[in-house]
N, C-alpha and C. Protein backbone atom coordinates (compact mmCIF):
# COMPACT_ATOMS: atom_id res chain seq x y z
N UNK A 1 10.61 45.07 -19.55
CA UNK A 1 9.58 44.41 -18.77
C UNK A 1 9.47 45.13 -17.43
N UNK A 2 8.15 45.44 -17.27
CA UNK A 2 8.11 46.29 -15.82
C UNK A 2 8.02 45.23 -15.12
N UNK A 3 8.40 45.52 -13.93
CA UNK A 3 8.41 45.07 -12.43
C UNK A 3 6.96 44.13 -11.90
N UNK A 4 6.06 44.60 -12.35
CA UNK A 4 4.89 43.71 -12.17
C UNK A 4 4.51 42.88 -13.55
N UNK A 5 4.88 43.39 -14.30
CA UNK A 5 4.95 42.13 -15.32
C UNK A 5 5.97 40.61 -14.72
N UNK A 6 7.18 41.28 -14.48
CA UNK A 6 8.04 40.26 -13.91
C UNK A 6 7.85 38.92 -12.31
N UNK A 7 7.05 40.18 -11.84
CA UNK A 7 6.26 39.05 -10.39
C UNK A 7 5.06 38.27 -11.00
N UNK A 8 4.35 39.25 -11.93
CA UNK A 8 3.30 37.65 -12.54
C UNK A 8 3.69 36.88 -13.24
N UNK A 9 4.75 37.03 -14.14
CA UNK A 9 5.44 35.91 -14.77
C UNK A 9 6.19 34.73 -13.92
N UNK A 10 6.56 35.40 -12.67
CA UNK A 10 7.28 34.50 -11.46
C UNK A 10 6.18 33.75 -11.30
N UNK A 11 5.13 34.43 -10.60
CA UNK A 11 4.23 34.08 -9.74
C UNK A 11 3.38 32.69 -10.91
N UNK A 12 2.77 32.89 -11.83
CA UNK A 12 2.11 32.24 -12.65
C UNK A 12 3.14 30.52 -12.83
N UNK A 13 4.43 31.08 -13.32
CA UNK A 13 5.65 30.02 -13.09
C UNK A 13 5.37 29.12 -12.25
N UNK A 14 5.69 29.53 -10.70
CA UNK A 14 5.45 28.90 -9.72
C UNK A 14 4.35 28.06 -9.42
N UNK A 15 3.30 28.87 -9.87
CA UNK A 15 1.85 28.24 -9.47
C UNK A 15 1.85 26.97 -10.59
N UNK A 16 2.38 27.29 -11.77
CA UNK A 16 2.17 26.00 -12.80
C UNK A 16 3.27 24.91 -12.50
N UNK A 17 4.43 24.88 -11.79
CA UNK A 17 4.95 24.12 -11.01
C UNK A 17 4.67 23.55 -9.97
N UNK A 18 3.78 24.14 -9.14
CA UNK A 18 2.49 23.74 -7.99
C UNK A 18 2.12 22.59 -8.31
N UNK A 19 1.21 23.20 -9.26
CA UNK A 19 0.11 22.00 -9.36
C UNK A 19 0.50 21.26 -10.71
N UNK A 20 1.46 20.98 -10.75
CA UNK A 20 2.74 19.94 -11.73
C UNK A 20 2.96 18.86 -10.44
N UNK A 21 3.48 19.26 -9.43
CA UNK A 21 4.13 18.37 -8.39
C UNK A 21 2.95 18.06 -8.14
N UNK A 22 1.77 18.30 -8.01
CA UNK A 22 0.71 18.19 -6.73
C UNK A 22 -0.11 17.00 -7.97
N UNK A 23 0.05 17.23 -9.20
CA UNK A 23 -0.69 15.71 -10.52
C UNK A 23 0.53 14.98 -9.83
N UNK A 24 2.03 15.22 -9.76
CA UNK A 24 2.98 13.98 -9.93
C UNK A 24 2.92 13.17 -8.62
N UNK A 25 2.61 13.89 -7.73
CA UNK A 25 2.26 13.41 -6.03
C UNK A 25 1.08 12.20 -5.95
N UNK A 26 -0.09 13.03 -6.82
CA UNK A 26 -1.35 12.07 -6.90
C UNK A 26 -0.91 10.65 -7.38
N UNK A 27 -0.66 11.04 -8.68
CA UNK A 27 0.01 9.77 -9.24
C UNK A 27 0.72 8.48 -8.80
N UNK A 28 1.64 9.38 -8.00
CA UNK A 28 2.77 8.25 -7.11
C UNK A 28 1.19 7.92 -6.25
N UNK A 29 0.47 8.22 -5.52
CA UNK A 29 -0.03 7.74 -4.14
C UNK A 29 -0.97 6.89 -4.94
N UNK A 30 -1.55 6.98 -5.83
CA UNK A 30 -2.43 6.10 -6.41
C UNK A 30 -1.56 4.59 -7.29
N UNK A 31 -0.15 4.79 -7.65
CA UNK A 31 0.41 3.89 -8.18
C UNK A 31 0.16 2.78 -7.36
N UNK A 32 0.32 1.71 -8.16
CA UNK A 32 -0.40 0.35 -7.98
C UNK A 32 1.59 -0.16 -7.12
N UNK A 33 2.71 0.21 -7.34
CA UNK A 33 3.76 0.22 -6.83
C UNK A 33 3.91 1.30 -5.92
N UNK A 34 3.54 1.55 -5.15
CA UNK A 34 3.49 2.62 -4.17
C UNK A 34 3.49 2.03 -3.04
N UNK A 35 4.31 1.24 -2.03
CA UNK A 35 3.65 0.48 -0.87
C UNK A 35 5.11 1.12 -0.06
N UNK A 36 4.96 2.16 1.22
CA UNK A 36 5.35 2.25 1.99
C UNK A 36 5.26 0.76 3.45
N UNK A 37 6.41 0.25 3.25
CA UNK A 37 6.22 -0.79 4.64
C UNK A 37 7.46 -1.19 4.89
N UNK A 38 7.44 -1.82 5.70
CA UNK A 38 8.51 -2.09 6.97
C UNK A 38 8.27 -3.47 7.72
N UNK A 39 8.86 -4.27 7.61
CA UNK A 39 8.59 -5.58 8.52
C UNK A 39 9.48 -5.54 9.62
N UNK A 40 8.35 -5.85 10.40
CA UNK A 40 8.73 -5.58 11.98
C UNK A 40 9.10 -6.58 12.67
N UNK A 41 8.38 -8.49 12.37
CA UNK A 41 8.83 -9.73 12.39
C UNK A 41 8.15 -10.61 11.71
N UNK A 42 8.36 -12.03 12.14
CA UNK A 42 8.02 -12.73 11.17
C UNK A 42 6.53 -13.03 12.78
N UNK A 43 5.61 -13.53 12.10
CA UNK A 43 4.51 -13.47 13.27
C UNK A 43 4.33 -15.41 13.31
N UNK A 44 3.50 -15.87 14.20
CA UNK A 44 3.20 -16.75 13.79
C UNK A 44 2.12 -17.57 13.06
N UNK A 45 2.33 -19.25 12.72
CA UNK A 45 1.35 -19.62 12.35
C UNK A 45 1.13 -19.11 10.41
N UNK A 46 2.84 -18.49 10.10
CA UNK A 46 2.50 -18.32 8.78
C UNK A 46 1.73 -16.78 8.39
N UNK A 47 1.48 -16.06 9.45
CA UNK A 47 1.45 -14.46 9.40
C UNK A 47 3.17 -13.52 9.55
N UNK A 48 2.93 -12.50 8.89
CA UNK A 48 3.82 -11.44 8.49
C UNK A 48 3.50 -10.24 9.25
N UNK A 49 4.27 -9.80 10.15
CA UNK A 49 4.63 -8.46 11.00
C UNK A 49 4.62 -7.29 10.21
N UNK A 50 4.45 -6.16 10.02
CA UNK A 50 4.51 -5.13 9.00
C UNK A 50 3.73 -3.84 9.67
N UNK A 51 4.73 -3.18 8.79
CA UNK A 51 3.80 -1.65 9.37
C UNK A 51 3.73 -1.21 7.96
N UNK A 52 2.53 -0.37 7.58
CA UNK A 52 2.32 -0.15 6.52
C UNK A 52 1.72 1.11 6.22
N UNK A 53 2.19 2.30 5.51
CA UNK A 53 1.61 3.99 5.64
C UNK A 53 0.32 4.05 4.78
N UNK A 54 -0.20 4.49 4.92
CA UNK A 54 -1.39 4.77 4.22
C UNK A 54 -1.92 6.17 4.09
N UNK A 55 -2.41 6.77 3.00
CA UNK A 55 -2.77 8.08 2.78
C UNK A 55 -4.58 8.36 2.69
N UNK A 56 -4.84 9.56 2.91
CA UNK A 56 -6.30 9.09 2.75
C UNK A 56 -6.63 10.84 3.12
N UNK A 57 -8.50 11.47 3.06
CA UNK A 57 -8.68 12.91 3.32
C UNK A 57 -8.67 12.87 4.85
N UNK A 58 -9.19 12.01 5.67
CA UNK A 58 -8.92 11.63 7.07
C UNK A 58 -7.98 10.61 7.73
N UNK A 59 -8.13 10.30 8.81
CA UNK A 59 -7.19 9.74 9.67
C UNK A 59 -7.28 8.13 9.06
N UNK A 60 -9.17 7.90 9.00
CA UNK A 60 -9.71 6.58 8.82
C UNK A 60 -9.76 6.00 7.50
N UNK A 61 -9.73 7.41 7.18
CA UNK A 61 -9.22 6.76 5.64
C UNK A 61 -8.24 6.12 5.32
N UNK A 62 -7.49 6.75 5.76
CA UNK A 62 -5.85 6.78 5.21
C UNK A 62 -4.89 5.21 6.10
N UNK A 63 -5.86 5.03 7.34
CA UNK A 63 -6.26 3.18 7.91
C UNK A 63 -6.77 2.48 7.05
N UNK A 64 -7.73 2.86 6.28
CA UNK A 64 -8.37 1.93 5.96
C UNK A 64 -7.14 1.32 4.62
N UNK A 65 -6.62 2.87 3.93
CA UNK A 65 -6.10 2.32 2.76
C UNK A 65 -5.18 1.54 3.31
N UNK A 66 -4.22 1.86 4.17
CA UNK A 66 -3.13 1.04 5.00
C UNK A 66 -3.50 -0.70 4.96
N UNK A 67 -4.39 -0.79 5.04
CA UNK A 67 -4.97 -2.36 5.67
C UNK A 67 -4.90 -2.96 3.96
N UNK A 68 -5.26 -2.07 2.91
CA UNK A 68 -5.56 -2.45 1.59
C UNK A 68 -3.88 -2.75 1.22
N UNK A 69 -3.01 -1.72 0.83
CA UNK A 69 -2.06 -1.88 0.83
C UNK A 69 -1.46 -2.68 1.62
N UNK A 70 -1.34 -3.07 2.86
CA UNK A 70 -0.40 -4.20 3.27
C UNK A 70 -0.98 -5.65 2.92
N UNK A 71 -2.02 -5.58 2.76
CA UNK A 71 -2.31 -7.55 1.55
C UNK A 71 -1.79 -7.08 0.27
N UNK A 72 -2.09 -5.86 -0.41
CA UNK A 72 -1.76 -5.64 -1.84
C UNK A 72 -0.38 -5.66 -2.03
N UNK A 73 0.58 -5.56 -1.28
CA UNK A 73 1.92 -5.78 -1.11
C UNK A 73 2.21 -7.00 -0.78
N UNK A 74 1.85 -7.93 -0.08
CA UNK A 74 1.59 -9.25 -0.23
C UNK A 74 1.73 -10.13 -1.06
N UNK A 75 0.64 -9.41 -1.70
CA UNK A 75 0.18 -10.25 -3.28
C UNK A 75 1.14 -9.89 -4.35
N UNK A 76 1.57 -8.38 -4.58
CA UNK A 76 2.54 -8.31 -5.83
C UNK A 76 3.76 -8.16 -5.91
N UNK A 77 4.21 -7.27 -4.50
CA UNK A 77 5.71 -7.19 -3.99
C UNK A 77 6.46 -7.63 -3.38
N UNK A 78 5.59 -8.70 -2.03
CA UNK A 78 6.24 -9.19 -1.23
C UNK A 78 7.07 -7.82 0.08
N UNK A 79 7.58 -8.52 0.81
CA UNK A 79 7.89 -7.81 2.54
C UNK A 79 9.08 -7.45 2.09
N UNK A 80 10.02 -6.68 2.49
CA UNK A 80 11.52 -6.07 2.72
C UNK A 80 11.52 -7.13 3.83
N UNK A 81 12.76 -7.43 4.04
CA UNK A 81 13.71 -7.99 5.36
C UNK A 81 13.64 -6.77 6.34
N UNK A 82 13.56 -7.32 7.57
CA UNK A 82 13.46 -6.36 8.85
C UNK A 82 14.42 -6.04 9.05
N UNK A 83 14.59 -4.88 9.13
CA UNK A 83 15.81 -3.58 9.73
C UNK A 83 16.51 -3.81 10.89
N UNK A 84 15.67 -4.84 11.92
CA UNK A 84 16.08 -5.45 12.93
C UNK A 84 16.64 -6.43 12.73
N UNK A 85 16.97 -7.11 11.57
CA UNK A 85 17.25 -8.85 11.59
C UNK A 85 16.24 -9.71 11.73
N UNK A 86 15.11 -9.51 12.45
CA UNK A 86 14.08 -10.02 12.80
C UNK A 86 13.34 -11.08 11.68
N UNK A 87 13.51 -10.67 10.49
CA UNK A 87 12.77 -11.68 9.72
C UNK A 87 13.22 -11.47 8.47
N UNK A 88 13.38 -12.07 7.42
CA UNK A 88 13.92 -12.10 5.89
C UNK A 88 12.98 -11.58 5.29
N UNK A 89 13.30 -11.14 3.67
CA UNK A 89 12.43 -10.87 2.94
C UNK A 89 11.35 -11.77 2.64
N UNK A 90 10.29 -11.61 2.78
CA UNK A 90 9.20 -12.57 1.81
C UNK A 90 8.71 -12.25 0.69
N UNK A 91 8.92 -12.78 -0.41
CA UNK A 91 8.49 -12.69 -1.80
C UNK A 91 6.71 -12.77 -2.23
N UNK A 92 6.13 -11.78 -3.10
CA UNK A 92 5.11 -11.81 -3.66
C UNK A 92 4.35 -12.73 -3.50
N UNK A 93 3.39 -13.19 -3.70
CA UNK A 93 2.30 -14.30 -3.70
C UNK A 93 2.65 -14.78 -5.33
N UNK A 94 2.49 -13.99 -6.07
CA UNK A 94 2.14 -13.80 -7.41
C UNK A 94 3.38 -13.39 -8.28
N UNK A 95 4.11 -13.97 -9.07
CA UNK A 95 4.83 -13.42 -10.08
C UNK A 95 4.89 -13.43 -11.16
N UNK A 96 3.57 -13.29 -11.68
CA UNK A 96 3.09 -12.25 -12.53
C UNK A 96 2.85 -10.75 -12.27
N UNK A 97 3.61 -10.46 -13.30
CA UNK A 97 3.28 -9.22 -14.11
C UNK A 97 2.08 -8.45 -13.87
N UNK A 98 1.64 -9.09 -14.39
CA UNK A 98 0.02 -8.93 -15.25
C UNK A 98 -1.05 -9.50 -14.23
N UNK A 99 -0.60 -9.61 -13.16
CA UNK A 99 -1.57 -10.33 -12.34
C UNK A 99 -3.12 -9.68 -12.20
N UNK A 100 -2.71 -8.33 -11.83
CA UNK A 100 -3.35 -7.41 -11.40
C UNK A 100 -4.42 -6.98 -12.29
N UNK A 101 -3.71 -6.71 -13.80
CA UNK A 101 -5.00 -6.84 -14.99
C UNK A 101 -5.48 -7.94 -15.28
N UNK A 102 -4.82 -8.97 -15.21
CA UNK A 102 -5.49 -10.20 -15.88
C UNK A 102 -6.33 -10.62 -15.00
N UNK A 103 -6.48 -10.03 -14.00
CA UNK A 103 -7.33 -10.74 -12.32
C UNK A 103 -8.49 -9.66 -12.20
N UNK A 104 -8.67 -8.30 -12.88
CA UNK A 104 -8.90 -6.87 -13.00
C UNK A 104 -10.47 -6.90 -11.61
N UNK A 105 -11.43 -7.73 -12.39
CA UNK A 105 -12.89 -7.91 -11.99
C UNK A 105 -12.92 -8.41 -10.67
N UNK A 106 -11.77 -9.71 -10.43
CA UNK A 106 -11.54 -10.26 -8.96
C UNK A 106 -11.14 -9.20 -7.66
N UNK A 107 -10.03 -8.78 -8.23
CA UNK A 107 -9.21 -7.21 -7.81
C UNK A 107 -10.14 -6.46 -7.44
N UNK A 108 -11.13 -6.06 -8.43
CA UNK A 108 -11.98 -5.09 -7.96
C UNK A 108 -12.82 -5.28 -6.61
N UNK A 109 -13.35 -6.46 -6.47
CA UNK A 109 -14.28 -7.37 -5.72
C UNK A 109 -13.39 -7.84 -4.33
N UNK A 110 -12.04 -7.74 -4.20
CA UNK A 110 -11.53 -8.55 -3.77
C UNK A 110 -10.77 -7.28 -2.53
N UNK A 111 -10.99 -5.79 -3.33
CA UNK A 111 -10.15 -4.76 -2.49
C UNK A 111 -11.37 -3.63 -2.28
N UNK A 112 -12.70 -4.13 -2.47
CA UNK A 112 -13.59 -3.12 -2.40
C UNK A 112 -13.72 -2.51 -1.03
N UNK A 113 -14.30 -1.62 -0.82
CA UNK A 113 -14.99 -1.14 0.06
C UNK A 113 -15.28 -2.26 1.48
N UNK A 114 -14.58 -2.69 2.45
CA UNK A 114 -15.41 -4.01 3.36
C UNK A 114 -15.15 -5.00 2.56
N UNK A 115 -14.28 -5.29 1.46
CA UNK A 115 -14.04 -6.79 0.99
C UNK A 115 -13.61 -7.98 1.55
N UNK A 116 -13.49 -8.32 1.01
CA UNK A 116 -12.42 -9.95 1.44
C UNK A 116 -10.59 -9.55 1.62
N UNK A 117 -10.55 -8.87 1.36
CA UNK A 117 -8.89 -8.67 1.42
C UNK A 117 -9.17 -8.25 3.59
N UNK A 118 -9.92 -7.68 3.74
CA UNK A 118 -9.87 -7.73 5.35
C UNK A 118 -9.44 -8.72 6.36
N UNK A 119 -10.26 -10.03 5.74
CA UNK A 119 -10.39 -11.15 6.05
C UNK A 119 -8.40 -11.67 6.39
N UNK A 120 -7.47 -11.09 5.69
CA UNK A 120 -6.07 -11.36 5.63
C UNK A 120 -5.77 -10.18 6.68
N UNK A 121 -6.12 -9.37 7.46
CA UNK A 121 -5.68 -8.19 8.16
C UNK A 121 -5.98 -8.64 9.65
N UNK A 122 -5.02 -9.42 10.53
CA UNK A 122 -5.27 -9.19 11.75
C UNK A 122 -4.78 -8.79 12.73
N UNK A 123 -5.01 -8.28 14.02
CA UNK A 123 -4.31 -7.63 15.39
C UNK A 123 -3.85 -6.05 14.26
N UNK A 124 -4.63 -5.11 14.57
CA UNK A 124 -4.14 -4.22 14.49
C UNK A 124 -3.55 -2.79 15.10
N UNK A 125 -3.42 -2.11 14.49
CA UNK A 125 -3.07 -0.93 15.79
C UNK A 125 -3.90 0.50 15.43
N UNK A 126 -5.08 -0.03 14.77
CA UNK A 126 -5.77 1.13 14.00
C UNK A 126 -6.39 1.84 14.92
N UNK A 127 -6.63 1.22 16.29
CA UNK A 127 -7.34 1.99 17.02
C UNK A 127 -6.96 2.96 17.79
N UNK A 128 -5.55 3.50 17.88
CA UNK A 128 -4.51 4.06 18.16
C UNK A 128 -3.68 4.28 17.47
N UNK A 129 -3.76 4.83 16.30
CA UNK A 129 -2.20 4.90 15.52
C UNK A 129 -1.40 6.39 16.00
N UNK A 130 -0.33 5.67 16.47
CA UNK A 130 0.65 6.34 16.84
C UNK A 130 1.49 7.67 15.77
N UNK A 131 1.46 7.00 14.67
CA UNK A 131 2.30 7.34 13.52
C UNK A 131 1.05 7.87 12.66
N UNK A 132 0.60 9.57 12.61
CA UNK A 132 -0.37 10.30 11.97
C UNK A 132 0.30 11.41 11.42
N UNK A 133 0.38 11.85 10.42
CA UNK A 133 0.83 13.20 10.00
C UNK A 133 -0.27 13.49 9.01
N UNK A 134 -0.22 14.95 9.10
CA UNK A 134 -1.26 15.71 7.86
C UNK A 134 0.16 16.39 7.04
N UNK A 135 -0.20 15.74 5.93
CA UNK A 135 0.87 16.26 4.63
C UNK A 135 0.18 17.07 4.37
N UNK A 136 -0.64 17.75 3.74
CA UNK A 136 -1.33 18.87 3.55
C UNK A 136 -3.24 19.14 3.86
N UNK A 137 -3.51 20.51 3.98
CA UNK A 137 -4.47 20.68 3.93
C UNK A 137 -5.76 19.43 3.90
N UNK A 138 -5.46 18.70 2.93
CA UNK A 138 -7.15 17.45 2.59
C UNK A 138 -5.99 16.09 2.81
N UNK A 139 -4.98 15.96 3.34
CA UNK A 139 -4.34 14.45 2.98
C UNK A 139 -3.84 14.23 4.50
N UNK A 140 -4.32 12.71 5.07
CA UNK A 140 -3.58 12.38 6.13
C UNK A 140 -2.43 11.19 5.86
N UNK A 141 -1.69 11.13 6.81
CA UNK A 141 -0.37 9.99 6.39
C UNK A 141 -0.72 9.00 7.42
N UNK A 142 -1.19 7.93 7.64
CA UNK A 142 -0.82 6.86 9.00
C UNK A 142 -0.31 5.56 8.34
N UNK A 143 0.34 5.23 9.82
CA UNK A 143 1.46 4.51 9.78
C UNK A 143 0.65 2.82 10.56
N UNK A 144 -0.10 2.19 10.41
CA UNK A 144 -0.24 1.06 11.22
C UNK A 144 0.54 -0.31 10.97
N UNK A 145 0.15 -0.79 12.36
CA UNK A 145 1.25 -2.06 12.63
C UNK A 145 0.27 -3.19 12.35
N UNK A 146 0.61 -4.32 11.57
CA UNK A 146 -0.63 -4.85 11.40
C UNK A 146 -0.02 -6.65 11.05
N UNK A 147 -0.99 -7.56 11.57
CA UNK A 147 -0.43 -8.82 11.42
C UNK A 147 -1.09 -9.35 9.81
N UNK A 148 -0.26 -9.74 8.72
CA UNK A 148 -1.13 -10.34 7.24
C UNK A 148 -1.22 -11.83 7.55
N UNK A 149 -2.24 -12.69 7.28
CA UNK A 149 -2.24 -13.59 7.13
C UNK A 149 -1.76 -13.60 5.92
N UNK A 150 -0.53 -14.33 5.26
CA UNK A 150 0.33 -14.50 4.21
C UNK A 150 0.04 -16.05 3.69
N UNK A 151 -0.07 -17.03 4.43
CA UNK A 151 -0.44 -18.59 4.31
C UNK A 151 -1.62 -18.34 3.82
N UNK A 152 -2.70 -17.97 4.24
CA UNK A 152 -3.89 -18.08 3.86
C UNK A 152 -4.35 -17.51 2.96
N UNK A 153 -3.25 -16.11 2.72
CA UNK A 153 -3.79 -15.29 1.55
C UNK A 153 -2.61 -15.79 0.12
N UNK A 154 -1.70 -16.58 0.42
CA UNK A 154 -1.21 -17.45 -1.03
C UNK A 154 -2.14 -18.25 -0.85
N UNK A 155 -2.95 -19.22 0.20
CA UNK A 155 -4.02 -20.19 -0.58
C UNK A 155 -4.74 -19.70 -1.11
N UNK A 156 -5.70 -18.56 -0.86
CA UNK A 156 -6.66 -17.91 -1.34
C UNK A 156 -6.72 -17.62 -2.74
N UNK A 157 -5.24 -16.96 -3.18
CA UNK A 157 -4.45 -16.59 -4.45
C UNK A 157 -4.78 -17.65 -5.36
N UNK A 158 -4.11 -19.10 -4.90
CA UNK A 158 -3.95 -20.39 -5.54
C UNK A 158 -5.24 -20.65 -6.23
N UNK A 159 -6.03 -20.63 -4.70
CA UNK A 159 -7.59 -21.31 -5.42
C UNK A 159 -8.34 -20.76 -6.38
N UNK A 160 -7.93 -19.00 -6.73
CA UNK A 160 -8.62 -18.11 -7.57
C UNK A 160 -7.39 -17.91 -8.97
N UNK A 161 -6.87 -19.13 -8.95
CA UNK A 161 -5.74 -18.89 -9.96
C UNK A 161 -4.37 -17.73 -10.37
N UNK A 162 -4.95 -16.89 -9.22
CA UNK A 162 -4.12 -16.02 -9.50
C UNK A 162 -2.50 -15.83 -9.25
N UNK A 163 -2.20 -16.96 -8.55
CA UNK A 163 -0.91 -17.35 -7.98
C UNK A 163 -0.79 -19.14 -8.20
N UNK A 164 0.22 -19.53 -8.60
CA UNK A 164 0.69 -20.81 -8.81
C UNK A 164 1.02 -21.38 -7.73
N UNK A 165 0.62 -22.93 -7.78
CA UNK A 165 0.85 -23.22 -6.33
C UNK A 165 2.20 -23.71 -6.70
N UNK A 166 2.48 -23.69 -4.64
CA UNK A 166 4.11 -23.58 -4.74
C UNK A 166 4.29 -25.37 -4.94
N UNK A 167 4.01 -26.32 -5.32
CA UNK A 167 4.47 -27.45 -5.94
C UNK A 167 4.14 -27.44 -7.14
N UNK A 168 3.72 -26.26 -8.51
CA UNK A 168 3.92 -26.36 -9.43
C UNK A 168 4.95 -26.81 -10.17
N UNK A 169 5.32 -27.14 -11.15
CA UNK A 169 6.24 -27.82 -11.51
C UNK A 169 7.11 -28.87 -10.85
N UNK A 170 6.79 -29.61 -9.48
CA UNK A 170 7.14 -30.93 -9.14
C UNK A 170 6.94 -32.35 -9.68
């Protein structure tokens, strides 16, 4: 094998390992379990403290998804306990599974573009985010601090069936 046979065989290698990581990257950021966050305290009045990363081709994007993801974490994962002590874990809205498909049409309507999931997003820090990185070329990373209405968004849950209310089975 000559010598330039051997660098395009490298080279070709590499590149098909490229864009191997760069499908497995997409994947993770689009996973429906993908929620970078951090609880910062417990807020009041039944709101949740949280900082939450978001990815996106701009700055505003990658806010906007932030704001989507910290209710969507809400609803299926629930908060980590604060690193500070500051506040305990809070559990899911929803424990179902299947919430997410069996709810599919609501979901859609519910995380669109300007939806109703906003309506659960208040005091934010979008107008300043501190915490910006460009992971590559077309992808930004931000980090916002953001208050969830959590009370209002398990009633919300309740009334659209998608979460059991918490005196079920009493």
């Amino acid at each position: 094998m000559t010598l330039l046979s051997l660098v395009a065989a490298v080279f070709v290698s590499c590149s098909a390992q490229a864009q191997s990581r760069n499908k497995v990257r997409k994947i993770e950021y689009n996973s429906k379990y993908n929620y970078e966050v951090a609880t910062l305290a417990v807020g009041v009045d039944g709101t949740k403290l949280v900082k939450v990363w978001g990815y996106g081709k701009t700055p505003e994007d990658a806010i906007r998804h932030a704001k989507e993801l910290g209710v969507a974490c809400a609803i299926f994962r629930g908060f980590p306990a604060a690193t500070n002590g500051l506040a305990a874990s809070t559990p899911a809205i929803t424990t179902d599974d299947d919430a997410l498909e069996k709810n599919q049409e609501y979901f859609d309507n519910f995380f669109a573009p300007g939806g109703k999931y906003l309506q659960y997003v208040n005091l934010t820090t979008d107008g300043v985010p501190t915490d910006r990185v460009r992971v590559n070329k077309k992808t930004y990373k931000v980090g916002v601090s953001m208050s969830i209405a959590y009370d209002e968004l398990r009633k919300e849950m309740e009334r659209q069936g998608v979460a059991r209310k918490l005196n079920f089975g009493f």
